[in-house]
Protein backbone atom coordinates (compact mmCIF):
# COMPACT_ATOMS: atom_id res chain seq x y z
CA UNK A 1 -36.24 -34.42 -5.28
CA UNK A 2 -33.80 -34.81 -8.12
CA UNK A 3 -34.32 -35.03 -11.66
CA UNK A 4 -32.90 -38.34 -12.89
CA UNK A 5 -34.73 -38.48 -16.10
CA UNK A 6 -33.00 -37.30 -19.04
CA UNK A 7 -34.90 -35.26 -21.82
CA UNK A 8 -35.97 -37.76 -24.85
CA UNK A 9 -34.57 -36.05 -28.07
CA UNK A 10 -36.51 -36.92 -31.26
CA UNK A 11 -36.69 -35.63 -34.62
CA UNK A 12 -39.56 -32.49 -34.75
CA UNK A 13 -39.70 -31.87 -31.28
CA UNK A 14 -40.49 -27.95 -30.42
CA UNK A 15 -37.64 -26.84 -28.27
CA UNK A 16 -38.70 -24.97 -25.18
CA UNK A 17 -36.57 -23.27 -22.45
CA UNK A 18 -38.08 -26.41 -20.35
CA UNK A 19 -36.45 -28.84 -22.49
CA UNK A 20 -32.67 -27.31 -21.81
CA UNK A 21 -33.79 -26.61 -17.96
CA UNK A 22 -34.55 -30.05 -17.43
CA UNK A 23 -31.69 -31.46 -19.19
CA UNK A 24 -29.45 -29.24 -17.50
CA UNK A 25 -31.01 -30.39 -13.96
CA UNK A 26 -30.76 -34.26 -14.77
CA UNK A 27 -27.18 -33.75 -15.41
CA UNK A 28 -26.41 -31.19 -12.27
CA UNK A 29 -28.46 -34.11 -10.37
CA UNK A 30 -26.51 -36.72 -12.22
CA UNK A 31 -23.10 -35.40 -10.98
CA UNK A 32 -24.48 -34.87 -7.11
CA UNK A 33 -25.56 -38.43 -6.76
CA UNK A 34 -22.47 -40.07 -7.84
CA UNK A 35 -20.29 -37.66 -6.02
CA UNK A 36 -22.10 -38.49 -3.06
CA UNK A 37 -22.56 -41.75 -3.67
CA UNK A 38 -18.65 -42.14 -4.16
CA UNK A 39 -17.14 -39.74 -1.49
CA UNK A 40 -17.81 -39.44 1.95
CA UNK A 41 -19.58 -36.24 3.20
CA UNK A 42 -18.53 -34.02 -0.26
CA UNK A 43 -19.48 -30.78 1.09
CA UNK A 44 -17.68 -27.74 2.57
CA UNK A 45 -15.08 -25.27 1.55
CA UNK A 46 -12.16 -26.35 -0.58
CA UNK A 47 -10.86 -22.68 0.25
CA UNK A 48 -11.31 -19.87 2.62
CA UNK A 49 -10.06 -16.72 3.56
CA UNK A 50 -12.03 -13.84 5.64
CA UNK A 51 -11.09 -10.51 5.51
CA UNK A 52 -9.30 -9.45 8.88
CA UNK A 53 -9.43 -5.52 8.10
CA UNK A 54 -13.35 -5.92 7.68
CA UNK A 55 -13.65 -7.60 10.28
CA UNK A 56 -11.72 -4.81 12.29
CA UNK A 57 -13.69 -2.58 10.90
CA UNK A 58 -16.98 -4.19 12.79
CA UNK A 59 -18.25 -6.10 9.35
CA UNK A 60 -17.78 -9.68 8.20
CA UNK A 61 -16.52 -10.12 4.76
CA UNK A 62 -15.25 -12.75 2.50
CA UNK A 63 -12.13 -12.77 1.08
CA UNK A 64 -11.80 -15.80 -1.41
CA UNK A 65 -13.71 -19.01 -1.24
CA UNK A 66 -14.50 -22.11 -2.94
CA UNK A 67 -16.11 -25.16 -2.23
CA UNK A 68 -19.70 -27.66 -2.42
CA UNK A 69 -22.78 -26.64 -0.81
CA UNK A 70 -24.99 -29.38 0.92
CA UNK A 71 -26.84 -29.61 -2.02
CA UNK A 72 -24.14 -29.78 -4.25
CA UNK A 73 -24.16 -26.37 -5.80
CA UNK A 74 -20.27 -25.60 -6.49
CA UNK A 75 -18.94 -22.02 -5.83
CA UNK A 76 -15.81 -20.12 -6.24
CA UNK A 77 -15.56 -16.20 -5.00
CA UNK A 78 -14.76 -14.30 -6.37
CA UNK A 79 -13.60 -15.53 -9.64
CA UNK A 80 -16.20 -17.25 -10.65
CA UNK A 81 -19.19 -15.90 -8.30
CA UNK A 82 -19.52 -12.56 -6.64
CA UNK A 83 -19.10 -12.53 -2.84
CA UNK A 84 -22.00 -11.96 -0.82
CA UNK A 85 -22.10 -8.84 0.68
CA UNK A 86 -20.28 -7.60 3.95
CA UNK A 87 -22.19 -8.40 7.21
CA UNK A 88 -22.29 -5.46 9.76
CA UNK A 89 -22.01 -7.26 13.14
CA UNK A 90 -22.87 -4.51 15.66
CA UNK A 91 -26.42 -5.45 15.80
CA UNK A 92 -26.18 -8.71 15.86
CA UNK A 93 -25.45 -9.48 19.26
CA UNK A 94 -27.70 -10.33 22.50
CA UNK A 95 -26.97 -8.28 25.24
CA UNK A 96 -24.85 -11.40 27.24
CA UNK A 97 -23.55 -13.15 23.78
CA UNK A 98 -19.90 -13.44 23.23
CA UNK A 99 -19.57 -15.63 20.39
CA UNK A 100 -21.84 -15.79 17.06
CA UNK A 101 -21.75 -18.35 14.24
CA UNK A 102 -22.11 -16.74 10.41
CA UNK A 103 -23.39 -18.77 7.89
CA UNK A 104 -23.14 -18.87 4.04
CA UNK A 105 -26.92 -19.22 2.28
CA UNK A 106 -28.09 -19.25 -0.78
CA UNK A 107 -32.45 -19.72 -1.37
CA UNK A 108 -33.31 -23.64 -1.68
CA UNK A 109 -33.38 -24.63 -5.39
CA UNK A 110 -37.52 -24.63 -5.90
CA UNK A 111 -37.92 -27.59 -8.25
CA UNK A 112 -41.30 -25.90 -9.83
CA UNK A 113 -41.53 -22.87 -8.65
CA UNK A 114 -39.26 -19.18 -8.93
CA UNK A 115 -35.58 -19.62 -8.98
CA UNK A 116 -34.49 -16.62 -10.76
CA UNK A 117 -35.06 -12.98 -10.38
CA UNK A 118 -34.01 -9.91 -12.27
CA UNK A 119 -34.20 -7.38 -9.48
CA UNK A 120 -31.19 -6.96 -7.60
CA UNK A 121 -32.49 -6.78 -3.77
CA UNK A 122 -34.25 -10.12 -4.51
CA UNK A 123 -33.82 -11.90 -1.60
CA UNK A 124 -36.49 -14.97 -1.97
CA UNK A 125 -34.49 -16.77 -5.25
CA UNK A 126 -31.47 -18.69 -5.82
CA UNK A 127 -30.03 -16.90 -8.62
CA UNK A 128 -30.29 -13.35 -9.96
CA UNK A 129 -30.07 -12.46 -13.85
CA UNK A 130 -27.23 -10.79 -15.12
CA UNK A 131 -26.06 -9.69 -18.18
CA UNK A 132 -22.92 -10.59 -20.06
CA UNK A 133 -21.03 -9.81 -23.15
CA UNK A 134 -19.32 -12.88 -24.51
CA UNK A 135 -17.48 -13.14 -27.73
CA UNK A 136 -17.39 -16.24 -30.05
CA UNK A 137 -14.55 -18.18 -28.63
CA UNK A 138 -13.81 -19.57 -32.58
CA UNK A 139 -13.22 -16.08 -34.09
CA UNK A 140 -12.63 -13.43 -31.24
CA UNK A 141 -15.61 -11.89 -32.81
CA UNK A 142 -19.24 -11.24 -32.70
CA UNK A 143 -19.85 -10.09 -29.26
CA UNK A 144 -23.09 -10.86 -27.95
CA UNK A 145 -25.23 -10.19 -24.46
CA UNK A 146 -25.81 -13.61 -23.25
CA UNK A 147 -27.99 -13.82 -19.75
CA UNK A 148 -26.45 -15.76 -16.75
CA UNK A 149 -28.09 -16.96 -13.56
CA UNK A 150 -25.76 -15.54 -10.49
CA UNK A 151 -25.90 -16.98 -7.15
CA UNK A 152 -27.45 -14.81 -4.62
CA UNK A 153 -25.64 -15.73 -1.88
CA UNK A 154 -25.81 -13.82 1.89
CA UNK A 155 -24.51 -14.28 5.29
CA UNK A 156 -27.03 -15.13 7.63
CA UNK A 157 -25.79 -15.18 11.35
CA UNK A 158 -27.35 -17.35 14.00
CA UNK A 159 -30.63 -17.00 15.29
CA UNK A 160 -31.48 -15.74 11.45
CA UNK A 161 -34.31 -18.11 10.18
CA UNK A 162 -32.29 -20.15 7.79
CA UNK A 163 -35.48 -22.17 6.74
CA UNK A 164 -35.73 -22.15 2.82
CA UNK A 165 -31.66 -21.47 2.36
CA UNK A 166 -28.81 -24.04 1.89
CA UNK A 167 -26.76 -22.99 4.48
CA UNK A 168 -22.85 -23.52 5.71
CA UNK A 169 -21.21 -22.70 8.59
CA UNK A 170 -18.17 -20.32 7.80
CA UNK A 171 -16.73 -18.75 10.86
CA UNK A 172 -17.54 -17.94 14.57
CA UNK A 173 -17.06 -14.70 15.66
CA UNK A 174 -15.66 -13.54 19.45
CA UNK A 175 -16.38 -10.16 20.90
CA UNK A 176 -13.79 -8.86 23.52
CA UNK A 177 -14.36 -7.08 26.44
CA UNK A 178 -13.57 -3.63 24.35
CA UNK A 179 -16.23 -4.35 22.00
CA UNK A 180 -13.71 -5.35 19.09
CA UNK A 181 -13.90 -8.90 16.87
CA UNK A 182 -11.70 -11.69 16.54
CA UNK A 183 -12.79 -14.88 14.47
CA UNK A 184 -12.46 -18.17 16.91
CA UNK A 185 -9.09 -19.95 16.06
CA UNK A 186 -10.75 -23.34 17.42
CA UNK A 187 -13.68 -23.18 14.99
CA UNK A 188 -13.54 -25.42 12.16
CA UNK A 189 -16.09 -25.10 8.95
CA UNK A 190 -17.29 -27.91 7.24
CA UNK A 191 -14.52 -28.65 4.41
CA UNK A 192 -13.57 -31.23 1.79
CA UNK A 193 -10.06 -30.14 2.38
CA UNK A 194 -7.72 -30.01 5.56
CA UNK A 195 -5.83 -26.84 3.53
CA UNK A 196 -8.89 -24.54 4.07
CA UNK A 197 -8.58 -24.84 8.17
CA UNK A 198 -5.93 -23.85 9.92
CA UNK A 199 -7.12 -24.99 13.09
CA UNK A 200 -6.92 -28.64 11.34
CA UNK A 201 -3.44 -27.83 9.81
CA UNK A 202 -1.62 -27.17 13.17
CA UNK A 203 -3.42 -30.32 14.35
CA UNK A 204 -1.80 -31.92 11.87
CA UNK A 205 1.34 -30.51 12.28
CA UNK A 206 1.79 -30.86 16.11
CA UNK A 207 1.27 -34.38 15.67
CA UNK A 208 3.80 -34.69 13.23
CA UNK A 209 6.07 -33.26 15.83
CA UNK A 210 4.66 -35.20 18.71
CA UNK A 211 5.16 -38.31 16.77
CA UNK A 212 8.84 -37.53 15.85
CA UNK A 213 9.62 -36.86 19.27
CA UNK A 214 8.40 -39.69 20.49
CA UNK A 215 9.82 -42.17 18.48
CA UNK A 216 13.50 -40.39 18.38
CA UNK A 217 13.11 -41.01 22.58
CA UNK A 218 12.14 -44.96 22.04
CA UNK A 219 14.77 -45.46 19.65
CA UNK A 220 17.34 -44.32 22.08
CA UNK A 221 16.15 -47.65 23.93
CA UNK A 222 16.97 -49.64 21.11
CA UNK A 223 19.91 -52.50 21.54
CA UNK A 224 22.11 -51.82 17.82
CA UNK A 225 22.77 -55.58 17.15
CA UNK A 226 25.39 -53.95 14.55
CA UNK A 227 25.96 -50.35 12.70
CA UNK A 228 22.24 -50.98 10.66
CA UNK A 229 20.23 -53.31 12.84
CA UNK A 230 18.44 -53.21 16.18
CA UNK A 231 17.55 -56.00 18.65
CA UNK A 232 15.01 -56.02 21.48
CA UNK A 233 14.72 -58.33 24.42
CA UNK A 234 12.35 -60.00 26.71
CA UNK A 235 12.07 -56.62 28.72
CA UNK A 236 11.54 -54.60 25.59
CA UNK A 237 8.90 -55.95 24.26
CA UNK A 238 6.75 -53.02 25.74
CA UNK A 239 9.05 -50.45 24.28
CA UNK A 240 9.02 -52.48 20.58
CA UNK A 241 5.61 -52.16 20.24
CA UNK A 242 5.03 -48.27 21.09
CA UNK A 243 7.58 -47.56 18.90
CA UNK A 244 6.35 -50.31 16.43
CA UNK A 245 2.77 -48.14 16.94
CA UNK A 246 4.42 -44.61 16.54
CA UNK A 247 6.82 -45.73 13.34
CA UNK A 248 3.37 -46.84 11.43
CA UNK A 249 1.98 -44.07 12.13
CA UNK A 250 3.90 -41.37 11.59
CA UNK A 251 4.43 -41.61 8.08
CA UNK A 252 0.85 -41.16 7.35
CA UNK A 253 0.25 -38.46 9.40
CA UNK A 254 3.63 -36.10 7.79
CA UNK A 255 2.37 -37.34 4.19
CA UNK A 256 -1.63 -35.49 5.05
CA UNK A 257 0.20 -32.34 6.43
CA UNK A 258 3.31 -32.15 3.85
CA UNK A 259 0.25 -32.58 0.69
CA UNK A 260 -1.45 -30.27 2.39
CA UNK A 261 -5.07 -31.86 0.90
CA UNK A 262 -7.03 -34.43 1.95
CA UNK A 263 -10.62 -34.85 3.32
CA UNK A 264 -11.09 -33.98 7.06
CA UNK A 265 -12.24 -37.46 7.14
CA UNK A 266 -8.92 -38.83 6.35
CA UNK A 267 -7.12 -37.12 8.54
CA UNK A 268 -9.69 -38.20 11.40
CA UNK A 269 -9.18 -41.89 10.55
CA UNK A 270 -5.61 -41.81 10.54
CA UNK A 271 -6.00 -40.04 14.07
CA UNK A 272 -8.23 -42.71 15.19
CA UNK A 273 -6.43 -45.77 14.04
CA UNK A 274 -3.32 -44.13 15.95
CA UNK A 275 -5.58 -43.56 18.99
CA UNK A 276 -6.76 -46.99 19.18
CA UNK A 277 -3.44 -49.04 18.95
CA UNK A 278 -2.40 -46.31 21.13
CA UNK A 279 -5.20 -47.65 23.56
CA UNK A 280 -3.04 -50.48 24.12
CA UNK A 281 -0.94 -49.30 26.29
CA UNK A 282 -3.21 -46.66 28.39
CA UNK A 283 -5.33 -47.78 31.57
CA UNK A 284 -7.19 -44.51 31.56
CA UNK A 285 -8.19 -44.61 27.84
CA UNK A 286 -10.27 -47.10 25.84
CA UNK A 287 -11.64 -47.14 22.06
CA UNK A 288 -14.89 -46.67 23.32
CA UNK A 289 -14.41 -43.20 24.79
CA UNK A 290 -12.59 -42.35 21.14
CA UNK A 291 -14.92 -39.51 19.52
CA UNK A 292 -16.89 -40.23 16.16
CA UNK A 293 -16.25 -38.30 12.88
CA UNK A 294 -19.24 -35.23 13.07
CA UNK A 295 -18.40 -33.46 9.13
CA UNK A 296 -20.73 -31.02 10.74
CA UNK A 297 -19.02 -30.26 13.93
CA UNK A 298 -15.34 -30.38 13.17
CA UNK A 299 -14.33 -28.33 16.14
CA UNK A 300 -15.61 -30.43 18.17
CA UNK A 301 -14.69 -34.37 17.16
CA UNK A 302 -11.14 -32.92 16.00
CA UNK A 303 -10.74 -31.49 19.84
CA UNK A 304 -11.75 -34.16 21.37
CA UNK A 305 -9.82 -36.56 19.72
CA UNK A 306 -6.42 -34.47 19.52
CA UNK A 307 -6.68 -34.04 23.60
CA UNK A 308 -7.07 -38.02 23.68
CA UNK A 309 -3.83 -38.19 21.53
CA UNK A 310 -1.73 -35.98 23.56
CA UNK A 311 -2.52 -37.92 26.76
CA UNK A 312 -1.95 -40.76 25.00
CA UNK A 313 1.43 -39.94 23.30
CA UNK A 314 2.25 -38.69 27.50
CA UNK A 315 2.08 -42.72 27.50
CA UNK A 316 5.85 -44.03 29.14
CA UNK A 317 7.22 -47.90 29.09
CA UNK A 318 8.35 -47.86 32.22
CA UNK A 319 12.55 -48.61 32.08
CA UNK A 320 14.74 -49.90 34.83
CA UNK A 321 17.78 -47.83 33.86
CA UNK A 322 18.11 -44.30 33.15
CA UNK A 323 21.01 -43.03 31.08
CA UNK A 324 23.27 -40.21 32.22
CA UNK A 325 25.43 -38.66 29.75
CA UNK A 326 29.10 -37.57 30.65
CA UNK A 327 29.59 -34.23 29.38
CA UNK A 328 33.09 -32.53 29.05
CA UNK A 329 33.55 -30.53 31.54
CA UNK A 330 37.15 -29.29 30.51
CA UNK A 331 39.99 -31.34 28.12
CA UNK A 332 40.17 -35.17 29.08
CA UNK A 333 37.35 -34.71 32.27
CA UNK A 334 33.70 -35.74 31.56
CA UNK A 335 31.12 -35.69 34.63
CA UNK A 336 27.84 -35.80 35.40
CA UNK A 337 25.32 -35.02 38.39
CA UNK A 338 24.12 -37.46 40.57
CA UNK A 339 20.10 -35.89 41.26
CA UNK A 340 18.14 -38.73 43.21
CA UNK A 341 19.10 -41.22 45.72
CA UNK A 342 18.13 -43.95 44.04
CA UNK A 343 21.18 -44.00 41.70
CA UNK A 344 23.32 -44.31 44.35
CA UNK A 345 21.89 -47.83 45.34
CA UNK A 346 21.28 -49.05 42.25
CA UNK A 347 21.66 -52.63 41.07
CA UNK A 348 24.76 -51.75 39.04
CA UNK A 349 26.84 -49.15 36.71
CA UNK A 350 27.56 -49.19 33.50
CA UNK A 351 30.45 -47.41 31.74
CA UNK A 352 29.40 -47.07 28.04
CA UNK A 353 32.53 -45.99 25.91
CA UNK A 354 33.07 -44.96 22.23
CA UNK A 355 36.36 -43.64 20.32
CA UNK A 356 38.29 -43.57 17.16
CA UNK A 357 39.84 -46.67 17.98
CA UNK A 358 39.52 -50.15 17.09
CA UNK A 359 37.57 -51.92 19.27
CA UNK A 360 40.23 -54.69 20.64
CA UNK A 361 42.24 -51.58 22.07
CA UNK A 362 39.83 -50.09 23.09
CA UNK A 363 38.16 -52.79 25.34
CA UNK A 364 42.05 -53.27 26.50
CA UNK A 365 42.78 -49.19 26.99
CA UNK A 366 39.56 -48.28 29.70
CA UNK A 367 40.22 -50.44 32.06
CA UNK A 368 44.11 -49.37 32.72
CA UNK A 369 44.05 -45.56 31.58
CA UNK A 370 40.22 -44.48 32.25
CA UNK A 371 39.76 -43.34 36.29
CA UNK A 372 36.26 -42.83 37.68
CA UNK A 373 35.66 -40.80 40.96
CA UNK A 374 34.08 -37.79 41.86
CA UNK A 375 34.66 -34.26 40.34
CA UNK A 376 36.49 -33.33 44.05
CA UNK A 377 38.87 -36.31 43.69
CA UNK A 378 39.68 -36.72 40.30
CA UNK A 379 41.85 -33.97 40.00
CA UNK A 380 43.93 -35.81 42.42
CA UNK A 381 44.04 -39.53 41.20
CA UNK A 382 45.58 -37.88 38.10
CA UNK A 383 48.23 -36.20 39.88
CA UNK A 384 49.29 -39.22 41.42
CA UNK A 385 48.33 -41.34 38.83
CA UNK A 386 46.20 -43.35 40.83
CA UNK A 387 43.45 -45.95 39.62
CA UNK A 388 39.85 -44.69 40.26
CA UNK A 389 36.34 -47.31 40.70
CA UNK A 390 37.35 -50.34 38.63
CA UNK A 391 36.46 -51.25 35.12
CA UNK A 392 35.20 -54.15 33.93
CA UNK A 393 34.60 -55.30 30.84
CA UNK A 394 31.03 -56.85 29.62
CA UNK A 395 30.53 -58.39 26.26
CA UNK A 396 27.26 -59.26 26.78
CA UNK A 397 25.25 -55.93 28.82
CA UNK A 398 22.27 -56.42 31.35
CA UNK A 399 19.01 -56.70 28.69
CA UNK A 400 18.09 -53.58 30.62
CA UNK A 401 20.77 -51.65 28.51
CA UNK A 402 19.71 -50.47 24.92
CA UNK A 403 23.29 -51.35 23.41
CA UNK A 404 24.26 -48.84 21.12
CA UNK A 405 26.79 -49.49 17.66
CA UNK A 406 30.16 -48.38 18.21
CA UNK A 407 29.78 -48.36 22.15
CA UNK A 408 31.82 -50.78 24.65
CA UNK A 409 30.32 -51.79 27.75
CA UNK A 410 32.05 -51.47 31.31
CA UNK A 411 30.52 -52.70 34.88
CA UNK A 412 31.40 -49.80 37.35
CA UNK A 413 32.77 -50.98 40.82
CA UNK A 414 30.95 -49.38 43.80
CA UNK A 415 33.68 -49.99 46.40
CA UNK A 416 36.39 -48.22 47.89
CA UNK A 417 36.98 -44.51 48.84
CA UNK A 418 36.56 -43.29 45.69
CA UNK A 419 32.91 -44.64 45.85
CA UNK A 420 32.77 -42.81 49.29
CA UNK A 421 33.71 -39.90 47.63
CA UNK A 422 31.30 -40.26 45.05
CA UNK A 423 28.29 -40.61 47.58
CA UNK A 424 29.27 -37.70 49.47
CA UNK A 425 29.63 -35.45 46.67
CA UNK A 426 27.05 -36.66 44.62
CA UNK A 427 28.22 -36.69 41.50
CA UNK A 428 30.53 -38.61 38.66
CA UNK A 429 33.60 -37.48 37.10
CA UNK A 430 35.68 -39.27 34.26
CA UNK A 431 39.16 -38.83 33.41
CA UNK A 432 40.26 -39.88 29.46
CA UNK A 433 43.13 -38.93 28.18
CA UNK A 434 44.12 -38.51 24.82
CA UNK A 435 44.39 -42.04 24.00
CA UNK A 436 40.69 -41.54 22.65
CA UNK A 437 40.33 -39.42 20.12
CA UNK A 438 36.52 -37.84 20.25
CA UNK A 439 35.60 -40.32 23.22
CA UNK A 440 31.87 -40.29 24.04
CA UNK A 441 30.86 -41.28 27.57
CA UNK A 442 27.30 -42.58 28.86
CA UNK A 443 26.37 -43.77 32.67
CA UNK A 444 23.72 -46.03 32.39
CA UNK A 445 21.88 -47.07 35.99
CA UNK A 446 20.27 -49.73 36.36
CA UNK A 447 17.45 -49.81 38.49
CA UNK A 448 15.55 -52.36 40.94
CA UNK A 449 12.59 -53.74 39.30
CA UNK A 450 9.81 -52.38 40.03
């Protein structure tokens, strides 16, 4: 129960060590209501760090930590509060256990009843009495013993009666087959902060990435209307809106992991909101099978939710073209492989084409000096300077085509031997002579509807 009424001050009234206590406890209760009133589950560690070399050694230890209990008591070891001492773990363990949850307690505040002791194996009270010598912070002078309450924290491990403590989950220990410890990288405490959780952190993170990649591959799709704008048409309008989904995204997601802070909630609703518009565009998937937020059991809602992502990112607007890049295969030749059957029958070909040149000459230039066959018979229509597949001009590509800046657009032929020769061999070969300084070369397919 808290304390919400403050101590009435008047002139003559005895002080008593009750006066201050109570004072002190509508103000601690104060502070805990608002803060929970105004933020969303404010409990869990704002840092932590176990010690690995304890925990090789068969004990768990902590490191540094810092955070809000349930009940709103704040803690910071060990600057400001001593940690609780090492846990031995060896006899801890049922005989077919492999993992086991650790806990950071502290006794219940007792609102009438013992909550400090001056013995220091006093397990039953929240705080233990300690002495300290403080100086007056005026003059640098006068030291003086003052006595301080110190939390009497422990580590309690599961199956420990916890009844009478404030407890929080801190880490989740594995046992090998060898008998030695490793702490679970999927466990998640509680925390008011993504920082303290590495688990969380590379969640973050891998989205990021996931994100990136994803909308660098649907931007590829993108028809450049000019050098700084992009068009879509009637058979993009799938492809707008993933990338559309992914673009508002991502920026959220990079600015949680590049702050590095942030309350697990946050990140979870970003995650979700993705998930959902994400939903969209999945048959498998719908918001109702999204996970809910559990502050308590982080592992779990965070797995759940990332897996959903990752199948849902796996999400692919179907295209009817696919893009084959010419690579140089030696000065003035570009080719490319010709894998499945399909491209071979396609509805048509599509020379894309970009150079240092102006644009006039170079819709004028491909069609007499650029020769398309296969890499077995190109060789030999340069010899004898013989025209390869024919080369049309398009001003206006097949909507199918993302149309890129800078790029002129060529229908491919598919007649005559050198086509034969290109079925046979199965691949694509280019030759461009020097007329284009750094020319680029692209096959685009397109494909039957589906």
């Amino acid at each position: 129960m808290r304390q919400l009424q403050p101590v009435l001050w008047t002139k003559g009234v005895l002080l008593t060590p009750q006066h201050l206590q109570t004072q002190d406890r509508f103000l601690e209760d104060l502070l805990e209501m608002q803060l929970s009133a105004l933020t969303f589950c404010p409990w869990g560690f704002q840092r932590l760090t176990i010690d690995r070399e304890a925990l090789a050694g068969g004990a768990l230890a902590i490191s540094h930590a810092a955070g809000i209990l349930p009940d709103g008591l704040l803690f910071e070891i060990p600057d400001a509060d001593p940690a609780p001492p090492p846990r031995p773990l060896e006899t801890c363990w049922q005989p077919d256990q492999q993992t086991l949850d650790v806990y950071l307690a502290i006794p219940e505040q007792r609102n009438n009843g013992l909550n400090v002791s001056s013995g220091q194996n006093d397990r039953n009270t929240r705080f233990l009495a300690e002495v300290l010598l403080r100086r007056d912070e005026n003059t640098g002078l006068a030291e003086k013993p003052l006595v301080v309450a110190r939390k009497n924290f422990r580590l309690l491990v599961e199956g420990e009666a916890t009844e009478g403590h404030t407890a929080l989950p801190l880490a989740r220990v594995v046992r090998s087959a060898t008998g030695s410890y490793q702490l679970d990288p999927d466990f998640v405490p509680p925390v008011v902060d993504i920082s303290a959780s590495e688990y969380l952190m590379a969640v973050a993170r891998r989205l990021v990435e996931l994100l990136s990649a994803k909308s660098s591959a649907l931007a590829d799709r993108r028809r450049h209307k000019n050098q700084s704008l992009a068009e879509f048409g009637i058979a993009d309008v799938a492809n707008f809106w993933l990338l559309y989904t992914v673009n508002t995204h991502l920026p959220d997601v990079r600015h949680l992991f590049e702050v590095r802070r942030g309350h697990p909630a946050d990140l979870f609703a970003t995650m979700l909101a993705l998930a959902g518009a994400l939903t969209t565009f999945s048959t498998t998937v719908h918001p109702r099978d999204l996970p809910a937020y559990e502050h308590a059991n982080l592992s779990r809602c965070f797995r759940d939710l990332d897996e959903k992502l990752r199948l849902l990112l796996e999400t692919v607007v179907p295209a009817n073209y696919v893009s084959l890049p010419m690579r140089a295969v030696r000065p003035a030749v570009h080719a490319s492989a010709l894998e499945r059957d399909d491209y071979l029958t396609a509805d048509g070909w599509y020379l894309a084409v970009s150079a240092e040149l102006e644009q006039a000459k170079l819709v004028r230039a491909v069609p007499e000096l650029v020769k398309i066959s296969s890499a077995d018979h190109i060789d030999n229509l340069i010899k004898q300077a013989m025209p390869g597949l024919q080369l049309s001009h398009m001003p206006s590509p097949p909507g199918a085509i993302p149309v890129k800046s800078g790029f002129q657009y060529f229908r491919v032929g598919k007649t005559g031997p050198e086509w034969q020769s290109i079925t046979r061999a199965r691949n694509v070969a280019a030759y461009v002579p020097a007329d284009f300084p750094n020319a680029q070369l692209e096959l685009l397919v397109v494909l039957p509807t589906k």
